[in-house]
Protein backbone atom coordinates (compact mmCIF):
# COMPACT_ATOMS: atom_id res chain seq x y z
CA UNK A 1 -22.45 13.43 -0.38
CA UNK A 2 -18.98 11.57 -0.39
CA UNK A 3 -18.67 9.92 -3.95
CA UNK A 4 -15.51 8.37 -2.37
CA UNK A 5 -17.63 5.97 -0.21
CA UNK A 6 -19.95 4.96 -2.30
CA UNK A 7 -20.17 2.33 -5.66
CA UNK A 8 -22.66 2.39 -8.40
CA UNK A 9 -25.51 -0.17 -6.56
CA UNK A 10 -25.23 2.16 -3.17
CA UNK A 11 -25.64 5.44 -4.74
CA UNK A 12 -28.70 5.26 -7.20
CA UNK A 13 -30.70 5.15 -4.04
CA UNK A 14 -29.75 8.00 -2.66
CA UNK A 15 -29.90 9.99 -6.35
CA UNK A 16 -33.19 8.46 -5.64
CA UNK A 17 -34.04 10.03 -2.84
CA UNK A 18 -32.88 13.45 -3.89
CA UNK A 19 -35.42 13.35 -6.43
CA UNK A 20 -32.89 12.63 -9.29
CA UNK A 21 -32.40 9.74 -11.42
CA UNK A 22 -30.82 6.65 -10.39
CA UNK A 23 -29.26 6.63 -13.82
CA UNK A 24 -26.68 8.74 -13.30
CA UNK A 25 -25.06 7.31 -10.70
CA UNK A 26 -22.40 5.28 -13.00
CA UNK A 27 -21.78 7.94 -15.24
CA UNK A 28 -21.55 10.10 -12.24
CA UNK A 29 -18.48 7.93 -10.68
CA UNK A 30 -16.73 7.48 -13.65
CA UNK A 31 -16.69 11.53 -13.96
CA UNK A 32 -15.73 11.70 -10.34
CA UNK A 33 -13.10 9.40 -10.53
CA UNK A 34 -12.06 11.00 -13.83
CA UNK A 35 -11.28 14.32 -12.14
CA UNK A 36 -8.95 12.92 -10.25
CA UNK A 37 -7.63 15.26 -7.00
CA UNK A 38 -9.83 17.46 -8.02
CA UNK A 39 -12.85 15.26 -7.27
CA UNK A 40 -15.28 17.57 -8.73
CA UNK A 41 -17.02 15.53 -11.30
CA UNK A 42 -17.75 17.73 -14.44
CA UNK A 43 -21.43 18.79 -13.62
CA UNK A 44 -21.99 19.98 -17.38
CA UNK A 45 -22.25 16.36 -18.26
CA UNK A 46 -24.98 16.02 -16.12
CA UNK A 47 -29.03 18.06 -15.99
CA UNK A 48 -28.76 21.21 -14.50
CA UNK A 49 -30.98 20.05 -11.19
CA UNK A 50 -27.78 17.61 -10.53
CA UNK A 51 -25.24 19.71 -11.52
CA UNK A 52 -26.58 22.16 -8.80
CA UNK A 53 -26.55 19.50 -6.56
CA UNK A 54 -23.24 18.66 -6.96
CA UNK A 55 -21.75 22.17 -6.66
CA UNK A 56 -23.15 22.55 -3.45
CA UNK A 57 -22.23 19.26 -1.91
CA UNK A 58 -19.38 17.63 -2.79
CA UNK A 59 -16.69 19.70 -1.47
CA UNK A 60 -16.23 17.66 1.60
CA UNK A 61 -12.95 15.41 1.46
CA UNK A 62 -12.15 12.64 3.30
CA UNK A 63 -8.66 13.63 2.93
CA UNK A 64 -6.75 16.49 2.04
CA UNK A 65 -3.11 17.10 0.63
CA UNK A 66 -1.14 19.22 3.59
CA UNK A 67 2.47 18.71 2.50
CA UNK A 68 4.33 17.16 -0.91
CA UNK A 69 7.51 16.75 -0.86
CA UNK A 70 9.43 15.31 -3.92
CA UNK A 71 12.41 13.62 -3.99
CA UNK A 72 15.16 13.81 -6.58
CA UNK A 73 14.65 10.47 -7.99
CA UNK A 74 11.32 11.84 -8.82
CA UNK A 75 9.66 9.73 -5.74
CA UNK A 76 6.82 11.98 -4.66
CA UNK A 77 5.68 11.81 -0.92
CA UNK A 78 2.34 13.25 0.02
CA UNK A 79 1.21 13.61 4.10
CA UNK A 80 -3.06 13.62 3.56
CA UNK A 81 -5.01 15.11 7.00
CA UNK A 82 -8.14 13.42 7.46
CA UNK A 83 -11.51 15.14 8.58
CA UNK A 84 -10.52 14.25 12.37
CA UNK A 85 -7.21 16.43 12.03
CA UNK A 86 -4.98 12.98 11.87
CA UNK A 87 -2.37 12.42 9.04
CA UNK A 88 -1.67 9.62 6.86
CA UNK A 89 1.47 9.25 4.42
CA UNK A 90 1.35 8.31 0.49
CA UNK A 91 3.84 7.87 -1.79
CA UNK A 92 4.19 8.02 -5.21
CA UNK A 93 7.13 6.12 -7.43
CA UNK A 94 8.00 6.74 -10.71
CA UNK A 95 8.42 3.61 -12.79
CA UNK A 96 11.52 2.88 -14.96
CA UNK A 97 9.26 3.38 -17.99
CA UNK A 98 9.08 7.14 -18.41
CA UNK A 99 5.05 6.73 -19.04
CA UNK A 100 4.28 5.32 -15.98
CA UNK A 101 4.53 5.35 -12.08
CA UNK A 102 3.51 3.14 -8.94
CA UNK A 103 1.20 4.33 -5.83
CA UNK A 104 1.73 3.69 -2.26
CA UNK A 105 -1.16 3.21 0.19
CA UNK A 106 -1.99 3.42 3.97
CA UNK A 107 -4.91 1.65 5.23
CA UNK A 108 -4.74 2.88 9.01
CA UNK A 109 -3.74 6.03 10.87
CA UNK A 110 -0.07 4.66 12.69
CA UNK A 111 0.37 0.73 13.19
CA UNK A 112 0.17 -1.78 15.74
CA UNK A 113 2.36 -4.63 14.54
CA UNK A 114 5.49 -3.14 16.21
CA UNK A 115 7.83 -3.91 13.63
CA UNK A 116 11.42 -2.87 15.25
CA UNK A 117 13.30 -0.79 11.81
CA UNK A 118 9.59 0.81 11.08
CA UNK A 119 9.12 4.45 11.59
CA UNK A 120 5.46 4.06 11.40
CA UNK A 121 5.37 2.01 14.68
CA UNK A 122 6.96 4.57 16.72
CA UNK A 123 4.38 7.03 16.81
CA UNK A 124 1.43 3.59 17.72
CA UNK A 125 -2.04 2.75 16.26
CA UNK A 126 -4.68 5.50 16.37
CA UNK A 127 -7.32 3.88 13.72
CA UNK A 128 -8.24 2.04 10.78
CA UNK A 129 -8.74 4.52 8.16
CA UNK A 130 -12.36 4.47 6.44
CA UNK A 131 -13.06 3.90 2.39
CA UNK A 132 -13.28 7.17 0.99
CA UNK A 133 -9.97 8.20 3.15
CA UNK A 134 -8.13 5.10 0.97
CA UNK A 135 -9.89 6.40 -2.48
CA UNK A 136 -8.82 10.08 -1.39
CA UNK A 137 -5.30 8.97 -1.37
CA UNK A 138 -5.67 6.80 -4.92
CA UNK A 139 -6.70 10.11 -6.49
CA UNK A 140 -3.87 12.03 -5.32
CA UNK A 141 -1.40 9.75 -6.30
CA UNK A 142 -3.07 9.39 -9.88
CA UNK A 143 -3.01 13.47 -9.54
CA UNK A 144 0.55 13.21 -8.96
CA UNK A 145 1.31 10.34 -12.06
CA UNK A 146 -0.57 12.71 -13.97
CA UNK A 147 1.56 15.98 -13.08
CA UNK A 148 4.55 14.27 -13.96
CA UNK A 149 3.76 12.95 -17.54
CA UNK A 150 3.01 9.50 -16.16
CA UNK A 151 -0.15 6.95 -15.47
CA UNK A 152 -0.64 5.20 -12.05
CA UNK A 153 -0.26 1.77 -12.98
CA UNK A 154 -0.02 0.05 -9.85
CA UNK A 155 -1.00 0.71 -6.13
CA UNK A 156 0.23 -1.21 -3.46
CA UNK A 157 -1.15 -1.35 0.20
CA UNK A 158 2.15 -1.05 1.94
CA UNK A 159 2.09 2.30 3.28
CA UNK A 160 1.22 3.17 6.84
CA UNK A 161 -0.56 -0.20 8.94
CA UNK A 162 -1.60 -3.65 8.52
CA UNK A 163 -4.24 -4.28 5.81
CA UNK A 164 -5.18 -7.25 7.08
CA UNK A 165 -6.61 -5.51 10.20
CA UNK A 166 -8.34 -3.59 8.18
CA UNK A 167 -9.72 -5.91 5.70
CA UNK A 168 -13.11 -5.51 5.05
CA UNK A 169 -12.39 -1.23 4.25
CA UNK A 170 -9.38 -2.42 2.54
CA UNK A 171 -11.49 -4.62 -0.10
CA UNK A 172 -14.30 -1.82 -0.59
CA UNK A 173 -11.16 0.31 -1.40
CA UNK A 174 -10.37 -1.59 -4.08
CA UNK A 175 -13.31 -2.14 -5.58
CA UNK A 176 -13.54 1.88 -5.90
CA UNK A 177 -10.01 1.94 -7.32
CA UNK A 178 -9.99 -0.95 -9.74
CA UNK A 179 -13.19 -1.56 -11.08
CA UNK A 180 -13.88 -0.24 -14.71
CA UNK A 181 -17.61 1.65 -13.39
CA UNK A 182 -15.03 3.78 -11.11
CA UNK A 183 -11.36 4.39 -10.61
CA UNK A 184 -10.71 1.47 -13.74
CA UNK A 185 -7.37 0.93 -12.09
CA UNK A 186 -7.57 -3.27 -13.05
CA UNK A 187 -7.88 -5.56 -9.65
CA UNK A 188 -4.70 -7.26 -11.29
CA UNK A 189 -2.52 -4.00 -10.58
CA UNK A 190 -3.43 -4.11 -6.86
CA UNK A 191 -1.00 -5.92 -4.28
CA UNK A 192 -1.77 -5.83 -0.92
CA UNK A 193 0.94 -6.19 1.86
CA UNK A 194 1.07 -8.11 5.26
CA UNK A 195 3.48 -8.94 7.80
CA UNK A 196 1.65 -12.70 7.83
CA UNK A 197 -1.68 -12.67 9.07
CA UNK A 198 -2.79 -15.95 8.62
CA UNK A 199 -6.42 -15.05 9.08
CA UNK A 200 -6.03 -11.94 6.52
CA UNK A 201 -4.38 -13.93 3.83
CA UNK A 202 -6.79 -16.71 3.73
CA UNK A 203 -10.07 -13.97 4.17
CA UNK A 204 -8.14 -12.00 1.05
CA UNK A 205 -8.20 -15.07 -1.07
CA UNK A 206 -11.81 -16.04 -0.22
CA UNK A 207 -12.87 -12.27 -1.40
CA UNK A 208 -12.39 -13.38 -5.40
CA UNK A 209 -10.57 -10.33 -5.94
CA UNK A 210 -7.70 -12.28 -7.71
CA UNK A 211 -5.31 -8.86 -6.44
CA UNK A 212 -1.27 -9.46 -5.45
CA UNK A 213 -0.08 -10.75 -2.72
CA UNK A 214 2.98 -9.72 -1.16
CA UNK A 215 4.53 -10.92 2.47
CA UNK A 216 7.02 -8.97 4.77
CA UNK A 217 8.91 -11.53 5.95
CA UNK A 218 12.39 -10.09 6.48
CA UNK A 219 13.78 -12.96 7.76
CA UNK A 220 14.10 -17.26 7.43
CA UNK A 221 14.31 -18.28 10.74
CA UNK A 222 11.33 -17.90 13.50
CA UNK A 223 13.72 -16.30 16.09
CA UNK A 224 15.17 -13.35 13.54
CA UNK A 225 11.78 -12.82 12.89
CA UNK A 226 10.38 -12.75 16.33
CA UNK A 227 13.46 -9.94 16.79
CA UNK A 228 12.42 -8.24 14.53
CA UNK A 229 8.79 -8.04 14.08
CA UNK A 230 6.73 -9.08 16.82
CA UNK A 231 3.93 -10.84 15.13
CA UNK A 232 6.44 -13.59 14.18
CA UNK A 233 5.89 -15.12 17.78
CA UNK A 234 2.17 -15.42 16.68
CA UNK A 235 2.39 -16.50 13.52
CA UNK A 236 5.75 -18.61 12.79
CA UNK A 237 7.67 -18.96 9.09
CA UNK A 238 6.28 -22.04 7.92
CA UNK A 239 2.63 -21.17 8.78
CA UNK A 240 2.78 -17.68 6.70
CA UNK A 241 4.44 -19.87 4.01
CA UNK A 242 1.57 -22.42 4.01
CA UNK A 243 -1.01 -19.44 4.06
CA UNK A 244 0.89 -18.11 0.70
CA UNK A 245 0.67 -21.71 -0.30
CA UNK A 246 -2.88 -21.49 -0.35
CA UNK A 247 -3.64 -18.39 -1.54
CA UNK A 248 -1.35 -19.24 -4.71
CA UNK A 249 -3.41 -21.94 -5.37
CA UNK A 250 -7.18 -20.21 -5.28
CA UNK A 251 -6.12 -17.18 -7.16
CA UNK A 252 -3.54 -18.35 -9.36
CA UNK A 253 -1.64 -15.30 -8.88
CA UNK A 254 2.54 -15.72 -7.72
CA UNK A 255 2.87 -14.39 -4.36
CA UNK A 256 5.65 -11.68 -3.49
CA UNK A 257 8.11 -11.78 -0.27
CA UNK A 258 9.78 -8.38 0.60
CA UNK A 259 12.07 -8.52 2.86
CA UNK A 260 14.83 -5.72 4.07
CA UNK A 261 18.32 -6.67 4.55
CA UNK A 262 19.79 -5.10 7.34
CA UNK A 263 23.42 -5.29 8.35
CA UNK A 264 24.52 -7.63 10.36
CA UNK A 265 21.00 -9.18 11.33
CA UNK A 266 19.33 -10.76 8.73
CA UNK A 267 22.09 -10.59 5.42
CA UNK A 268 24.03 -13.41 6.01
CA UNK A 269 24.86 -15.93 3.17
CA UNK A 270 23.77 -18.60 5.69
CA UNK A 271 20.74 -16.94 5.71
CA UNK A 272 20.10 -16.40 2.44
CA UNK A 273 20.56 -20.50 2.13
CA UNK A 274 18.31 -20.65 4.41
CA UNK A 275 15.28 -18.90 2.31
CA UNK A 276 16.43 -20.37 -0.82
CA UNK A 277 15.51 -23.38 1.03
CA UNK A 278 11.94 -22.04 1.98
CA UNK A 279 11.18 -20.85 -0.84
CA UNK A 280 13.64 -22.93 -3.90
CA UNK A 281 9.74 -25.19 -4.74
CA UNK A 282 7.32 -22.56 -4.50
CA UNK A 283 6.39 -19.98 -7.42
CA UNK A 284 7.47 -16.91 -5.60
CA UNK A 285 9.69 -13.98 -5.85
CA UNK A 286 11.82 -12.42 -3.43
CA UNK A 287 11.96 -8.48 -3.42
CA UNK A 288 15.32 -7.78 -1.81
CA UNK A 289 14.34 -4.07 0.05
CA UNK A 290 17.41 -1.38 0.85
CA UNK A 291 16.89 -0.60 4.39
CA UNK A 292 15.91 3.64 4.70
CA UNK A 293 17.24 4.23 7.97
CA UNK A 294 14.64 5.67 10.60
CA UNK A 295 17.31 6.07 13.83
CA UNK A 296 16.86 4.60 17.19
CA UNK A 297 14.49 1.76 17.33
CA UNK A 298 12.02 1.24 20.22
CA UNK A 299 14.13 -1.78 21.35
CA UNK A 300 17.12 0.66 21.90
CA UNK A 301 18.78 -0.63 18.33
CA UNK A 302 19.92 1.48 15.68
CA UNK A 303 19.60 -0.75 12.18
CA UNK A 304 22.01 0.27 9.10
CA UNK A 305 21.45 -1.10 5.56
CA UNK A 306 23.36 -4.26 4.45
CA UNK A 307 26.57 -3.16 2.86
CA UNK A 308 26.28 -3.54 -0.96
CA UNK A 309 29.00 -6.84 -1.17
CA UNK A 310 26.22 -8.59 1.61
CA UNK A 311 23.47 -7.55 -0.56
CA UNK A 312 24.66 -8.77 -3.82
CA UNK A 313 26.01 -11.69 -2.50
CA UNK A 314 22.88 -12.55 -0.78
CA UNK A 315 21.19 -12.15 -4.39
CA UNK A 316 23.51 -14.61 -5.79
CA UNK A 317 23.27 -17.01 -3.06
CA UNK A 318 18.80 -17.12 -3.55
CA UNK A 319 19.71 -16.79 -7.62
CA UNK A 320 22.00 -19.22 -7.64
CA UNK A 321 19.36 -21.69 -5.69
CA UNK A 322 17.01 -20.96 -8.18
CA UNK A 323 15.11 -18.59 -6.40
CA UNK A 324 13.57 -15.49 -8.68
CA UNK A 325 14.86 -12.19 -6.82
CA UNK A 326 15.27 -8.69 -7.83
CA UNK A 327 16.89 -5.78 -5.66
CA UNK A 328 14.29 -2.92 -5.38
CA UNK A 329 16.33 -0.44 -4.64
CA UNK A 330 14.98 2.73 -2.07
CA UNK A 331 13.26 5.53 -2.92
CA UNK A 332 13.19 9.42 -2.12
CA UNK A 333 16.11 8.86 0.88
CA UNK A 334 16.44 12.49 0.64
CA UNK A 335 12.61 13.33 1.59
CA UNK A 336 12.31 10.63 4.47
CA UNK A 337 10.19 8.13 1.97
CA UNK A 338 10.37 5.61 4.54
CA UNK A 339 7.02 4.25 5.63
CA UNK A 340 6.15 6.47 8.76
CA UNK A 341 8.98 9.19 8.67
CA UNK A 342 6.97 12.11 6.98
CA UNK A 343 4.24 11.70 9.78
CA UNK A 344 6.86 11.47 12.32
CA UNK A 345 8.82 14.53 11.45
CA UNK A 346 5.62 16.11 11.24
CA UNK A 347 4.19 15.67 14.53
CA UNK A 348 7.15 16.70 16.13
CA UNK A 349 8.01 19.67 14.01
């Protein structure tokens, strides 16, 4: 029995089944989910006949730690193999508040989008990675928060792949993670991320789970884009914009653009007016990303972060526009924290 996979409604059954009460199958979550990485839910809680039961079948993981490696900024970055022998990456941040700490999330095994500066893309799309494999990597993160003297207080789908391809997983993923009858993380500390599937955004706003937005869009201009990522010559600035648009409007919630300044392609001040002018109406804020450098591209380029005088002055330019932007600055340079580089090293160690 997986507990990972399944939600209060889609377990009784099966407790059912087994001869034991449906009843237990909330409190029985909420323990398993309580135990964290250790996802043994505490089986003295529970009437001996389940407790049995539970000893002697929920050891199976859908994902298992196989190397941590922490960083001296504290960033924590964990490479999980799944049940088919393939390897995903998470990462876990710790916040600026000493009590607290941010999770990073892949929702497929590689990536397909192609994204030139990505490490992740170099090694191709294998699969989209199944519920419990998601949950698996929510508990070892909260593990992690934990070990440290923190809480995981936010998780973000930005880690290996595209969400949006992945959508329907994704959502179930969430539900497991934030709802109080399991992993009582709060749908309002989710974000998922997206290079600008149309399709994904609007599908993510129709599923009423009010989480974050945010959108990779790297660059203001269709042609830098299309350079840079290749799903920018299917979906084009303005269009992602207008999906954002909409998906501000049916959730209420202020949608995020990340985008990673890169020296001498996309840090200009020119450019910068440029997305102050996208963005200078709309109720959106612009995370500034340092680029973690991940060598030779698979166009042949090699990409360096923007100097610090382009970055700040690109700041002031959006600021002074009256765009709201922050520099998030990188984290755990030292352990390859990069999206994709763990996995990468891996493989060809």
């Amino acid at each position: 029995m997986d507990l990972s996979e399944h939600i209060p409604s889609s377990l009784a059954p099966q407790l059912e089944a087994l001869g034991l009460k449906p009843s237990h199958a909330g409190p029985l979550l909420r323990s398993y989910y309580g135990a964290g990485a250790t996802a043994q839910p505490n089986g003295r809680r529970f009437p001996p006949e389940l407790a049995l039961y539970l000893k002697e079948h929920t050891d199976r993981r859908a994902a298992s730690v196989v190397t941590r490696n922490v960083s001296a900024d504290g960033t924590t970055k964990l490479l999980l193999r799944l049940c088919d022998g393939r390897t995903v990456e998470s990462v876990m941040m710790p916040d600026f508040r000493t009590d607290r700490a941010a999770g990073c999330i892949s929702s497929q095994v590689g990536c397909a989008m192609g994204c030139d500066f990505c490490a992740t893309t170099k090694t191709g799309f294998e699969r989209n990675l199944g519920i419990g494999e998601m949950v698996e990597q929510f508990l070892a993160l909260r593990h992690e928060a934990r070990a440290a003297g923190r809480r995981l207080q936010t998780v973000v789908f930005m880690g290996m792949g595209e969400p949006m391809l992945n959508l329907e997983n994704v959502c179930a993923a969430i539900v497991r993670m934030a709802d109080n009858d399991m992993g009582a993380l709060g749908f309002r500390q989710v974000t998922v991320s997206t290079v600008g599937i149309v399709q994904g955004i609007d599908a993510l706003a129709a599923s009423g789970m009010n989480v974050h937005l945010a959108i990779s869009l790297h660059a203001p201009d269709d042609a830098t884009r299309a350079r840079l990522l290749p799903m920018g010559r299917r979906f084009g600035v303005q269009e992602i914009l207008a999906a954002a648009d909409r998906y501000q409007e049916r959730t209420r919630r202020p949608v995020s653009i990340q985008y990673c300044l890169l020296d001498g392609v996309n840090d200009s001040v020119r450019q910068a007016e440029e997305l102050a002018g996208l963005l200078g109406k709309r109720r959106m804020h612009v995370n500034l990303l340092r680029y973690n450098p991940t060598g030779l591209s698979l166009r042949g380029e090699t990409y360096a972060p923007s100097p610090e005088a382009a970055t700040e002055a690109f700041l002031s330019q959006l600021r002074g526009r009256g765009v709201v932007a922050h520099i998030r600055r990188s984290r755990g340079p030292d352990i390859d924290a990069a999206c994709g580089q763990l996995r990468r090293r891996s493989a060809l160690a």
